[in-house]
N, C-alpha and C. Protein backbone atom coordinates (compact mmCIF):
# COMPACT_ATOMS: atom_id res chain seq x y z
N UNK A 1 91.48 37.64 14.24
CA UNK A 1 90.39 37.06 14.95
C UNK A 1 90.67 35.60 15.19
N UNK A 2 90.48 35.64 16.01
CA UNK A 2 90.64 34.04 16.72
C UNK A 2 89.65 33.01 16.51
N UNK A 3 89.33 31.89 16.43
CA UNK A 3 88.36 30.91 16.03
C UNK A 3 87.14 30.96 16.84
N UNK A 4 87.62 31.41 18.44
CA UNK A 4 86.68 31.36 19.70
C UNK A 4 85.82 32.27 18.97
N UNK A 5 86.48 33.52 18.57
CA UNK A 5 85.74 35.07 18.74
C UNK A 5 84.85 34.69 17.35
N UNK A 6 85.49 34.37 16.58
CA UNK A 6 84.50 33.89 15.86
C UNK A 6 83.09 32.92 15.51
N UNK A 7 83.47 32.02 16.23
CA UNK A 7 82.65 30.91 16.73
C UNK A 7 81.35 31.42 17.27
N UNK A 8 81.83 32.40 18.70
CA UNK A 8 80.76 32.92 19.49
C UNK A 8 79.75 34.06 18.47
N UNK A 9 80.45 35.02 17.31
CA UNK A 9 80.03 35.11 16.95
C UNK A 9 78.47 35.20 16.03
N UNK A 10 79.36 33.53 15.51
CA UNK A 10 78.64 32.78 14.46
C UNK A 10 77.67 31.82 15.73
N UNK A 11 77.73 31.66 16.68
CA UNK A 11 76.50 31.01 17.40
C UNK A 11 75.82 32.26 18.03
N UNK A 12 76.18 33.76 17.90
CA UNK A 12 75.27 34.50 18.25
C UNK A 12 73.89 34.75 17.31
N UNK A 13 74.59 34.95 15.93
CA UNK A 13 74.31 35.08 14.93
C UNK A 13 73.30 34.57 14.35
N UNK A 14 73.04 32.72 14.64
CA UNK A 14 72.43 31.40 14.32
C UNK A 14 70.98 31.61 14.86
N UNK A 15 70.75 32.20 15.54
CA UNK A 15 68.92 32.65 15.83
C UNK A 15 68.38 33.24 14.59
N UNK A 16 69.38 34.18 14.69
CA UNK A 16 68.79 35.39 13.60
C UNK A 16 68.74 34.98 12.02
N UNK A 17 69.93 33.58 12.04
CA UNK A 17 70.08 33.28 10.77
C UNK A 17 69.03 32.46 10.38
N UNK A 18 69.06 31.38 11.09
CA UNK A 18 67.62 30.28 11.00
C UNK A 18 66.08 30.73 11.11
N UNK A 19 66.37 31.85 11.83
CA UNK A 19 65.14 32.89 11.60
C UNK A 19 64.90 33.26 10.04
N UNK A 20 65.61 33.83 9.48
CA UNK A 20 65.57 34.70 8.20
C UNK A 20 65.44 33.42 7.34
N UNK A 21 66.25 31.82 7.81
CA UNK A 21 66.10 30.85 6.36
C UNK A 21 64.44 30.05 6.75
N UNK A 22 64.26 30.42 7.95
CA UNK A 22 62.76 29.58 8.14
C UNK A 22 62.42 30.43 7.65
N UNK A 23 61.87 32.05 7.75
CA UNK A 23 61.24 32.83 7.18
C UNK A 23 61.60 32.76 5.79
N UNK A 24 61.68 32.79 4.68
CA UNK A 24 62.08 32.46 3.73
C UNK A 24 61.83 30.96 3.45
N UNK A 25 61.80 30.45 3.77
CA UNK A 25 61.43 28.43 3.41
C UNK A 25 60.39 28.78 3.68
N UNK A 26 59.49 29.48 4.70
CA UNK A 26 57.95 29.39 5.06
C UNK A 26 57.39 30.36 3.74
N UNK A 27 57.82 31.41 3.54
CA UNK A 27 57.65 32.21 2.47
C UNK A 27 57.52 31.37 1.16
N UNK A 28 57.90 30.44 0.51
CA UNK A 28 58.03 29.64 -0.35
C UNK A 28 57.37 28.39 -0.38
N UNK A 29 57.58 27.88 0.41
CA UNK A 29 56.43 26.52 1.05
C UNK A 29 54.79 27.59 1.08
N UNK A 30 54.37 28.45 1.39
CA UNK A 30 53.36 29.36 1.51
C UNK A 30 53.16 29.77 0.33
N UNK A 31 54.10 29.90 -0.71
CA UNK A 31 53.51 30.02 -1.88
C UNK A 31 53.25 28.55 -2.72
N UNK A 32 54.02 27.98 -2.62
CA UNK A 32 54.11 25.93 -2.90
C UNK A 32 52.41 26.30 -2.69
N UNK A 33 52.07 25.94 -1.43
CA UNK A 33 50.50 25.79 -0.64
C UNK A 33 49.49 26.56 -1.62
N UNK A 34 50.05 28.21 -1.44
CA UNK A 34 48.62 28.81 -2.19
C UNK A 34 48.57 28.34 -3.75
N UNK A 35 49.70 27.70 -4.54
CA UNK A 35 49.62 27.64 -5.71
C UNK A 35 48.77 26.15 -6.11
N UNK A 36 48.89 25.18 -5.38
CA UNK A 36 48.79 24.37 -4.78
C UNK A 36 46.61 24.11 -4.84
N UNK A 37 46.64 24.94 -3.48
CA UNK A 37 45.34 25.29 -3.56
C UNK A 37 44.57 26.11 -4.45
N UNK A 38 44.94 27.13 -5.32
CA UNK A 38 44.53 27.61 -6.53
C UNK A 38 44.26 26.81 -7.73
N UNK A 39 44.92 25.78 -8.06
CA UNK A 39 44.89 24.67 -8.58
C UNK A 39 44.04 23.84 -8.45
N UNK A 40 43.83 23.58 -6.90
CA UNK A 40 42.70 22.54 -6.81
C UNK A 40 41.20 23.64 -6.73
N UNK A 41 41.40 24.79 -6.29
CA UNK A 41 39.98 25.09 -6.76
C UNK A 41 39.94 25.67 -8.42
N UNK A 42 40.74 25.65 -8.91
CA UNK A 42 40.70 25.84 -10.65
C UNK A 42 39.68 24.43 -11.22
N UNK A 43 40.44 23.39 -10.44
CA UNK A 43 39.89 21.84 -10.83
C UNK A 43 38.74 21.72 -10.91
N UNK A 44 38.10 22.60 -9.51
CA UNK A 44 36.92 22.02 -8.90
C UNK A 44 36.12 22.76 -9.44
N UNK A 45 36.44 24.03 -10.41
CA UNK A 45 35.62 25.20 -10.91
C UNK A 45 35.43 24.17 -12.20
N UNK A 46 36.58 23.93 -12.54
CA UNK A 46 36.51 23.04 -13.86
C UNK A 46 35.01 22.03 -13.77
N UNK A 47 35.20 21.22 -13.07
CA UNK A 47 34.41 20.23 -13.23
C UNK A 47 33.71 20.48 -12.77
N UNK A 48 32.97 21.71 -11.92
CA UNK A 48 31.82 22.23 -11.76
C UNK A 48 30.71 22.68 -13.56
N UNK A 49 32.00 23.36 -13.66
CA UNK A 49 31.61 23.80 -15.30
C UNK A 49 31.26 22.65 -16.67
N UNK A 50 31.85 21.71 -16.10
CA UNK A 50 31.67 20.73 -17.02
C UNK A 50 30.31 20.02 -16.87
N UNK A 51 30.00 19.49 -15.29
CA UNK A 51 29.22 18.85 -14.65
C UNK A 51 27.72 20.19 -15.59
N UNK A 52 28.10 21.48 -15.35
CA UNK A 52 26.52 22.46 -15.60
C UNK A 52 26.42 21.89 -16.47
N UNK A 53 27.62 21.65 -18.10
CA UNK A 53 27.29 21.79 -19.15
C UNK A 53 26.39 20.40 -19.71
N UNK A 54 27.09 19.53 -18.94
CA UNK A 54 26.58 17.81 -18.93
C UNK A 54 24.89 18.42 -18.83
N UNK A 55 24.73 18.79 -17.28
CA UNK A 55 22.95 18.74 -17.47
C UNK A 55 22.48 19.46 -18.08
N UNK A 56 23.10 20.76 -18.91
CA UNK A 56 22.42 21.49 -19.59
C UNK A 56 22.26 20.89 -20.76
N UNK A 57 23.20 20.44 -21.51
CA UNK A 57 22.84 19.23 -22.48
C UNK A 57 22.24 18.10 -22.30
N UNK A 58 22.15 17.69 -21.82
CA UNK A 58 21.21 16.33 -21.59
C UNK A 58 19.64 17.02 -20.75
N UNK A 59 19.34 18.21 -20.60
CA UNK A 59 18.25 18.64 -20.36
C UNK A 59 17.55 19.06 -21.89
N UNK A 60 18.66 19.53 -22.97
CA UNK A 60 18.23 20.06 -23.54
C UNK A 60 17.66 19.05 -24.44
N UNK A 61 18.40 18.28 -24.34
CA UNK A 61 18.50 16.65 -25.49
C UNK A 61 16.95 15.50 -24.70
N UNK A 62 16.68 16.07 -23.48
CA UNK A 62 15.12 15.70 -23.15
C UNK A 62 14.10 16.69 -23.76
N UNK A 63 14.30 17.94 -23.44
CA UNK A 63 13.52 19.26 -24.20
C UNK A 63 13.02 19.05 -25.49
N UNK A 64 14.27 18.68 -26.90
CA UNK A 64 14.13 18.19 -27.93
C UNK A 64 13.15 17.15 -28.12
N UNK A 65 13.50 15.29 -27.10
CA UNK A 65 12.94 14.85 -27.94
C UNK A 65 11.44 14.56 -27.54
N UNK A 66 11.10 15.44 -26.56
CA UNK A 66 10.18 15.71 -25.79
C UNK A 66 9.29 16.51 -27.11
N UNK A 67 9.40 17.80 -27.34
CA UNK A 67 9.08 18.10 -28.41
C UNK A 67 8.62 17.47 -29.90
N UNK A 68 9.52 16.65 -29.67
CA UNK A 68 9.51 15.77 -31.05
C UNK A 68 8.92 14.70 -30.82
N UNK A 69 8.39 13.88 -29.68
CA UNK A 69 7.38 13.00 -29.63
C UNK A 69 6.18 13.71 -29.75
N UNK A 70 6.25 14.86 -28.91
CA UNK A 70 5.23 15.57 -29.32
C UNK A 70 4.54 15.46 -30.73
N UNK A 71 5.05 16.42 -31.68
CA UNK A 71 4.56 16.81 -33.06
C UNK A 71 4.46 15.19 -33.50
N UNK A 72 5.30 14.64 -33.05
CA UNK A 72 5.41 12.85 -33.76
C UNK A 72 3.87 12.15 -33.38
N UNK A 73 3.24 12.40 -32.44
CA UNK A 73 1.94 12.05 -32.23
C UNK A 73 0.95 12.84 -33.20
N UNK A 74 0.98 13.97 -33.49
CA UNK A 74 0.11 14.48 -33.72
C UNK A 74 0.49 14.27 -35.51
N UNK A 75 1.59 13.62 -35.79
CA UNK A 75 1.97 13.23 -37.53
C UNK A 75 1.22 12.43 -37.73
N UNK A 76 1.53 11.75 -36.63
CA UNK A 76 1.27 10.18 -36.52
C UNK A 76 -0.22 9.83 -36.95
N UNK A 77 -1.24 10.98 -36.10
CA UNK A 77 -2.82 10.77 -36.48
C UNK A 77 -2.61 11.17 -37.73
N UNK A 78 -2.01 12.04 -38.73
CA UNK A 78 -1.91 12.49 -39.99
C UNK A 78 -1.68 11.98 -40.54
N UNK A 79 -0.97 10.81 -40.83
CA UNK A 79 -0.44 10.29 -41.99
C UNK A 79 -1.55 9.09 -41.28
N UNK A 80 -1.74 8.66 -40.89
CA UNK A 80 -3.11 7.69 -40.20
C UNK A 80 -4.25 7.86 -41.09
N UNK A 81 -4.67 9.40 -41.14
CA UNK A 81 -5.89 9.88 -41.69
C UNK A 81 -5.87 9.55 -42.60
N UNK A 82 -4.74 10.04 -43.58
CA UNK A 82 -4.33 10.50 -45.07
C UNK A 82 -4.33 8.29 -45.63
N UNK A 83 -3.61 7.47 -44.68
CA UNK A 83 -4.06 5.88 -45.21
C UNK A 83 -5.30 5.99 -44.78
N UNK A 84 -6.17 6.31 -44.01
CA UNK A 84 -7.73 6.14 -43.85
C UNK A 84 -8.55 6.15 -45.27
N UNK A 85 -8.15 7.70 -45.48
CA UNK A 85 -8.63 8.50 -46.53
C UNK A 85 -8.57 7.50 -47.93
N UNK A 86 -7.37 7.23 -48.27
CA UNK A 86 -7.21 6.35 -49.26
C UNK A 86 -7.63 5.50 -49.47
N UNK A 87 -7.65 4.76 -48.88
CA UNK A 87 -8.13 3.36 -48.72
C UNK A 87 -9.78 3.50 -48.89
N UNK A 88 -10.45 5.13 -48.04
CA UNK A 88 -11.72 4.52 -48.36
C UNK A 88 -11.93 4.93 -50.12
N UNK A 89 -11.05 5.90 -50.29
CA UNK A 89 -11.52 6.76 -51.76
C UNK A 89 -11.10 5.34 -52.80
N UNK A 90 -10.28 4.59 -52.59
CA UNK A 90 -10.19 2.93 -53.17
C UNK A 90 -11.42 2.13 -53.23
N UNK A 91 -12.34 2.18 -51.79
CA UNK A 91 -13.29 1.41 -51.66
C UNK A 91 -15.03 1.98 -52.56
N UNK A 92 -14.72 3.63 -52.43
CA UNK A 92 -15.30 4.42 -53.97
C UNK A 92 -15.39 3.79 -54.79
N UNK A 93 -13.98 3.71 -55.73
CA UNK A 93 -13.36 3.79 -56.18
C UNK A 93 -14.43 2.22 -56.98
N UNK A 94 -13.25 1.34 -56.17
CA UNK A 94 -13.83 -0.08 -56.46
C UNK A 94 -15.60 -0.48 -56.68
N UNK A 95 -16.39 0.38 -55.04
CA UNK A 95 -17.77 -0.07 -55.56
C UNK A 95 -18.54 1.01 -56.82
N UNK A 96 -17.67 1.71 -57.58
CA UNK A 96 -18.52 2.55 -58.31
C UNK A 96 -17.88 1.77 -59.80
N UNK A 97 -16.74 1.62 -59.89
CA UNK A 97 -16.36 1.24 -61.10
C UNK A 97 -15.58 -0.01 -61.38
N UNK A 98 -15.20 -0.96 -59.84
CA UNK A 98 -15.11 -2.32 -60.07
C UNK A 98 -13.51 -2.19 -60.19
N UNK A 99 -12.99 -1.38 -59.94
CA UNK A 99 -11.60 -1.31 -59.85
C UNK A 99 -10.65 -0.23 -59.09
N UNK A 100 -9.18 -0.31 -59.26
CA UNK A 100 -8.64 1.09 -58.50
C UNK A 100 -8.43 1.69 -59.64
N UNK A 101 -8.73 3.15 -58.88
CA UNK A 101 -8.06 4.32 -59.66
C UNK A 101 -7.25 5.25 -58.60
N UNK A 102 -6.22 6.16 -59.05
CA UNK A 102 -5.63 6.95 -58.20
C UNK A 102 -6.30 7.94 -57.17
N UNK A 103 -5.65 8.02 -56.62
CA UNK A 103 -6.50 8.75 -55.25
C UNK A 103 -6.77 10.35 -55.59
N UNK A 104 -7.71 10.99 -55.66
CA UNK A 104 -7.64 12.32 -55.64
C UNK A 104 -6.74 13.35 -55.57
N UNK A 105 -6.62 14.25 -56.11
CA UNK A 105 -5.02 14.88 -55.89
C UNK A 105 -4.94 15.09 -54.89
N UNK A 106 -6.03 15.87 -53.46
CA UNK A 106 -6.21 16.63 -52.82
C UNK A 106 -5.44 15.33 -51.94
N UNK A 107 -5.94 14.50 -51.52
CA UNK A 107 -5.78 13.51 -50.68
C UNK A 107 -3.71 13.24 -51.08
N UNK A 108 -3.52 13.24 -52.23
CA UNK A 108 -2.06 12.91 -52.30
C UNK A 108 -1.21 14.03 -51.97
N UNK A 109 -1.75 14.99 -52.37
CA UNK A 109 -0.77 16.03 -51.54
C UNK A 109 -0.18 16.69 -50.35
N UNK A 110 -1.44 15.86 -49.63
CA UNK A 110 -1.97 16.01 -48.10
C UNK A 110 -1.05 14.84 -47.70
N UNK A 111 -0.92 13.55 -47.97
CA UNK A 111 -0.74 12.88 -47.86
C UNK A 111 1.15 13.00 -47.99
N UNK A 112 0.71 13.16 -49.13
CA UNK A 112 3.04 13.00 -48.87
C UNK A 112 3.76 14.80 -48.04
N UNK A 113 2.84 15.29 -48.22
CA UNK A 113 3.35 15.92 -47.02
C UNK A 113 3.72 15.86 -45.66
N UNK A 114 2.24 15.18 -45.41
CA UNK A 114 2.54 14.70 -43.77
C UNK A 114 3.04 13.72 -43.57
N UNK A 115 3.54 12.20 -44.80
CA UNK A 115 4.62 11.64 -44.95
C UNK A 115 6.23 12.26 -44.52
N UNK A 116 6.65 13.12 -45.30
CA UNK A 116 7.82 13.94 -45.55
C UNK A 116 7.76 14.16 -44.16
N UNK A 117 6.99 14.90 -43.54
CA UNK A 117 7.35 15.06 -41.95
C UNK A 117 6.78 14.34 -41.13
N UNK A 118 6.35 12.93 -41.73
CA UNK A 118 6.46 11.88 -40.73
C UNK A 118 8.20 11.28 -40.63
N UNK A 119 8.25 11.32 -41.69
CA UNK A 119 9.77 10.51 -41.79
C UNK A 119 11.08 11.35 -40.88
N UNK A 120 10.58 12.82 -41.14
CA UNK A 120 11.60 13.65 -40.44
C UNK A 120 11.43 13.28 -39.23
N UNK A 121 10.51 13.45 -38.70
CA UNK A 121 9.92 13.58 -37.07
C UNK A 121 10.60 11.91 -36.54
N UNK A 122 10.44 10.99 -37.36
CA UNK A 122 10.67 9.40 -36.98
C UNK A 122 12.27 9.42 -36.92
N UNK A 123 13.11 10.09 -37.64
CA UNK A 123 14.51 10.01 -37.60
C UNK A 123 14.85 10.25 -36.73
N UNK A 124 14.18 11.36 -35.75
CA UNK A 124 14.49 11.99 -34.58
C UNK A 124 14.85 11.73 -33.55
N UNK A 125 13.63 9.95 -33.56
CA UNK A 125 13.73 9.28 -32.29
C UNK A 125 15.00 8.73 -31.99
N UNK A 126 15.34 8.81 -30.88
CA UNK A 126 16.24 8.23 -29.87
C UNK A 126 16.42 6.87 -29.48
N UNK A 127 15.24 6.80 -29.58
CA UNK A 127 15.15 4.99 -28.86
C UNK A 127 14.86 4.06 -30.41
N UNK A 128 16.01 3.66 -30.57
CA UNK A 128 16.41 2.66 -31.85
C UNK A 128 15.19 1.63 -31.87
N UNK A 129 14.50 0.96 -30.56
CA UNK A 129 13.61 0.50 -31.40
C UNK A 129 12.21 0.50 -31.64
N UNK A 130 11.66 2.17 -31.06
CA UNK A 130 10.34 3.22 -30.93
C UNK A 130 10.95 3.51 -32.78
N UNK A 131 11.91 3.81 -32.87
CA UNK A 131 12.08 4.02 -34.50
C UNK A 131 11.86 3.14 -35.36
N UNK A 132 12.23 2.62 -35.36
CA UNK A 132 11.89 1.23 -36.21
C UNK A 132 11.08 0.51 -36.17
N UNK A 133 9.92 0.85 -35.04
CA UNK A 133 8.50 0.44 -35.50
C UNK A 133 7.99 1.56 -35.86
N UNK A 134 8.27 2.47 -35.79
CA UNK A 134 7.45 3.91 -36.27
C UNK A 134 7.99 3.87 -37.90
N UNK A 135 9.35 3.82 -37.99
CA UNK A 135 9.34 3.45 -39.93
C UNK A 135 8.91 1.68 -40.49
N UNK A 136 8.67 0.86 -39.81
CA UNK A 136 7.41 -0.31 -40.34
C UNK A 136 6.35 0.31 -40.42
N UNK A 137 5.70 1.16 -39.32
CA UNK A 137 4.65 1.31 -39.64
C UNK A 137 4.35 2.33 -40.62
N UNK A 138 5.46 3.35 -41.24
CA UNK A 138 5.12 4.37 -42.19
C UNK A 138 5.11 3.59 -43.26
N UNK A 139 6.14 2.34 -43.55
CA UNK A 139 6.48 1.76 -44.47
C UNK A 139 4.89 1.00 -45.09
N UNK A 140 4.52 0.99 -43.99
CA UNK A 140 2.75 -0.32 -44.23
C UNK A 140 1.47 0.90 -44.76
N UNK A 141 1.72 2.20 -44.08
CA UNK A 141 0.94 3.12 -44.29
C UNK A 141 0.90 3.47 -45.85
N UNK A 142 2.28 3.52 -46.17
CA UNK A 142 2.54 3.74 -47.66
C UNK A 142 1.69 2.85 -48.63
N UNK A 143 1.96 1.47 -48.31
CA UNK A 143 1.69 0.57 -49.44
C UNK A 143 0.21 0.36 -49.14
N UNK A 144 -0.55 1.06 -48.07
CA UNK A 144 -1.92 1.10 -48.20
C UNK A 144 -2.59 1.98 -49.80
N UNK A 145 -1.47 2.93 -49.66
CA UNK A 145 -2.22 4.10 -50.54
C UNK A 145 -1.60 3.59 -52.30
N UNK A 146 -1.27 2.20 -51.79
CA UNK A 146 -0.98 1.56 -53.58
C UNK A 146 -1.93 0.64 -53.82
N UNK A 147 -2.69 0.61 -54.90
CA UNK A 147 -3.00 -0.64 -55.51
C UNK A 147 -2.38 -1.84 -55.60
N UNK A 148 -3.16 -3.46 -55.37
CA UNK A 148 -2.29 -4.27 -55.48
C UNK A 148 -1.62 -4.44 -56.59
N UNK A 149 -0.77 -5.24 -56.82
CA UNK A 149 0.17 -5.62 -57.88
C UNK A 149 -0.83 -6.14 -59.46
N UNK A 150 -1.33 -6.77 -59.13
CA UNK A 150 -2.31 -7.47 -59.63
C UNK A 150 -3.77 -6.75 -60.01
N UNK A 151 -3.96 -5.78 -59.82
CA UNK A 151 -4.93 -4.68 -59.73
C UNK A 151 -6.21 -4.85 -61.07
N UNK A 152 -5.26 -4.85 -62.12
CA UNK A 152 -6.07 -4.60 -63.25
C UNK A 152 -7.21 -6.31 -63.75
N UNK A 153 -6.44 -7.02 -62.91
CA UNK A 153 -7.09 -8.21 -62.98
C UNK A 153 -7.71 -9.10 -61.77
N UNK A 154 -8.34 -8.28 -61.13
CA UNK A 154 -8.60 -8.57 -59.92
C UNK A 154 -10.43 -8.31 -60.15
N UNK A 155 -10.90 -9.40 -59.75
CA UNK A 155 -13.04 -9.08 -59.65
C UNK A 155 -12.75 -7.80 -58.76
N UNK A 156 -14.20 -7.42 -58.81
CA UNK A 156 -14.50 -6.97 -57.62
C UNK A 156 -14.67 -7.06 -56.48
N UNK A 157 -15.26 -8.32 -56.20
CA UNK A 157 -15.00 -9.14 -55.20
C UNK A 157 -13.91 -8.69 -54.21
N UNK A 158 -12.83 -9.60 -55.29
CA UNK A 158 -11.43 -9.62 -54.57
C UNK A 158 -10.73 -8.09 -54.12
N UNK A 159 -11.09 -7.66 -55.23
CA UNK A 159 -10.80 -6.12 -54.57
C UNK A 159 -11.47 -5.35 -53.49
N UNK A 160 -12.52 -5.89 -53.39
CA UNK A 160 -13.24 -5.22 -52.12
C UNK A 160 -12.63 -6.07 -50.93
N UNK A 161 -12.69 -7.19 -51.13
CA UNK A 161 -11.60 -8.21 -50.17
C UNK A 161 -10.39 -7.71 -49.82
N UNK A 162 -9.97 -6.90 -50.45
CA UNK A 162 -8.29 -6.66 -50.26
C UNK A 162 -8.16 -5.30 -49.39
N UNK A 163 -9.17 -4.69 -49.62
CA UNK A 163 -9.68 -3.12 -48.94
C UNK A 163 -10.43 -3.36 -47.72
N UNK A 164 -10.95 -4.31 -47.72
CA UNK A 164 -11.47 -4.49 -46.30
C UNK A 164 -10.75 -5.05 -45.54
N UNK A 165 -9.70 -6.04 -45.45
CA UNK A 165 -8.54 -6.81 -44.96
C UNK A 165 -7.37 -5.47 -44.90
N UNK A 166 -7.19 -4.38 -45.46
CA UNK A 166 -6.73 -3.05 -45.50
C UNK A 166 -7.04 -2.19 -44.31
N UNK A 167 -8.47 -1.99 -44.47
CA UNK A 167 -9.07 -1.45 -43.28
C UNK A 167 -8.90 -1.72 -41.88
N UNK A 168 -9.40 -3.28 -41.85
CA UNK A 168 -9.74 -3.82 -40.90
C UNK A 168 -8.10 -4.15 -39.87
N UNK A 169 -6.89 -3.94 -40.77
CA UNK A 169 -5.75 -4.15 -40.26
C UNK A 169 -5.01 -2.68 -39.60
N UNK A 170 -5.49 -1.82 -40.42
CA UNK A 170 -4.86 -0.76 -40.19
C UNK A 170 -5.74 -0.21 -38.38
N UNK A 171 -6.85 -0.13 -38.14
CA UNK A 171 -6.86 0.09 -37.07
C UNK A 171 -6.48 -0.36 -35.74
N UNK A 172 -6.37 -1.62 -35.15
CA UNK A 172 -5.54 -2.13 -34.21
C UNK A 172 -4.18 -2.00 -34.58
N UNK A 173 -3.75 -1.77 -35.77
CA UNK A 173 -2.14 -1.68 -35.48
C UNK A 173 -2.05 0.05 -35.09
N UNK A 174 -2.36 0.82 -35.59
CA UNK A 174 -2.43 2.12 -35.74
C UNK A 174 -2.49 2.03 -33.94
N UNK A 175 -3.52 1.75 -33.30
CA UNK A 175 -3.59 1.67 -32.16
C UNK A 175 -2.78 1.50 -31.23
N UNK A 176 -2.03 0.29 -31.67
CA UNK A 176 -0.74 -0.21 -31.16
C UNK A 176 0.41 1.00 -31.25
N UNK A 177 0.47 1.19 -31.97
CA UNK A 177 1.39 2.31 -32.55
C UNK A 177 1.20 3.64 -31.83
N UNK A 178 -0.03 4.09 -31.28
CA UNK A 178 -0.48 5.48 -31.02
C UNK A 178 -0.11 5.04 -29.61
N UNK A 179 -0.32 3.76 -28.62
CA UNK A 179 -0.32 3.49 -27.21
C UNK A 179 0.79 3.76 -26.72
N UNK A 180 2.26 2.67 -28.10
CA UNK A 180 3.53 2.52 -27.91
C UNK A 180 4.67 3.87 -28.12
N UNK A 181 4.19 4.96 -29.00
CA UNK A 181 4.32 6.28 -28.59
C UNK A 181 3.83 7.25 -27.57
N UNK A 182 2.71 6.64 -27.30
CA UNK A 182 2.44 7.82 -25.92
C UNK A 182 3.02 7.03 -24.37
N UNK A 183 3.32 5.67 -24.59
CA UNK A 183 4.52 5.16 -23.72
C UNK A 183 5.76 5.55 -23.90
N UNK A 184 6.33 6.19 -24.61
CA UNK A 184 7.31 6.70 -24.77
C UNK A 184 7.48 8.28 -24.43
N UNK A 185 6.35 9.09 -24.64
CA UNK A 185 6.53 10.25 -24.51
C UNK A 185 6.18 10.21 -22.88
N UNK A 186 5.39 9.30 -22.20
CA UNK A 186 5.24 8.92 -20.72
C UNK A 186 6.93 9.21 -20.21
N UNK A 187 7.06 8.15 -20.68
CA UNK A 187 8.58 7.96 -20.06
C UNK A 187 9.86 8.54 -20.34
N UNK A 188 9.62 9.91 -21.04
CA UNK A 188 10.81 11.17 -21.59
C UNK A 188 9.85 12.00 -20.41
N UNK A 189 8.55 11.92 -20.25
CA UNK A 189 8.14 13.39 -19.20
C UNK A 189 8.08 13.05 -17.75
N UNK A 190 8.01 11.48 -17.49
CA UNK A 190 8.86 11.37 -15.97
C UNK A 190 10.07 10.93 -16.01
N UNK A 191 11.22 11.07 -16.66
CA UNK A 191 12.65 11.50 -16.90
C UNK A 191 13.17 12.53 -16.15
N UNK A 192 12.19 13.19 -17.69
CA UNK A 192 12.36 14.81 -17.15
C UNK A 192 11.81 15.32 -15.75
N UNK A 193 10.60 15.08 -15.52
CA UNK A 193 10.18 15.38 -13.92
C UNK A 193 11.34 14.72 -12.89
N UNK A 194 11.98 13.49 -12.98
CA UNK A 194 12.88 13.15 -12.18
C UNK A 194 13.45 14.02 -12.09
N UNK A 195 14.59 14.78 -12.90
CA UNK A 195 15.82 15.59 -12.94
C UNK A 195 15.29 16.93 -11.97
């Protein structure tokens, strides 16, 4: 064979060949592409899935403390009552026999109960500083239901002085306290209505 015969050949040939290597490069580049694009919708499934889980948690984490301001109001009048209670069974206490004596059992049991799940319910909160006036104010509620330091040597007088300055404090703060939680549970339930 001669170079010509060959030549002509090999330029007959060259359609059919560049045919079969484009077909084949397109075949491969076409898989490049679909793998390519499988990938990016894997991504986009991804962070679809991530994005649900984000609002499903942070819906749920409003749900919670939504809930928990809830019952937290309704502690809140409880352990309220339970220093009410005390303080007046003190003021008994004082105008019948001129001094303190311990509070009734009934009243203490009532009392550190709805303590115990005041304190739970207050841990709950979210907003660092709705908490930390809600444990000042459990902290003040407490030392209502103690006698002063000084107790056993105190007139009557002074002890009725100390119970009425007791009284007379605990309701505007209590107030304060009941406004500055139901501003808070305001503003977790148009949160939530936003979303």
């Amino acid at each position: 064979m001669d170079i010509v015969t060959v030549l002509s050949t090999l330029l007959a040939s060259l359609p059919t060949l560049i045919t079969a290597v484009a077909g084949v490069g397109a075949y491969f580049l076409g898989g490049l592409n679909e793998r390519k694009r499988d990938e990016r919708a894997m991504a986009r499934e991804e962070a679809a899935r991530q994005g649900k889980r984000a609002e499903d948690l942070e819906r749920e984490r409003h749900e919670f403390q939504l809930a928990n301001l809830l019952k937290l109001q309704e502690s809140l009048r409880k352990v309220t009552r339970s220093a009410v209670l005390s303080v007046i069974a003190d003021q008994r206490s004082v105008a019948a026999t001129g001094t303190f004596t311990f509070a009734p059992s009934e009243i203490d049991v009532g009392a550190f109960e709805n303590t115990i799940r005041f304190i739970r319910l207050v841990e709950r909160v979210t907003n660092d500083e709705l908490r930390q006036t809600l444990n000042e104010f459990g902290s003040h509620l407490g030392t209502l239901s103690l006698p002063p330091m000084n107790w056993a040597d105190l007139t009557k007088e002074a002890s009725e002085r100390i119970l009425n300055a007791r009284f007379s404090g605990l309701a505007p703060r209590s107030k304060h306290i009941a406004e500055l939680l139901g501003l808070h549970l305001r503003e977790e339930l148009n949160r939530r209505d936003s979303r």
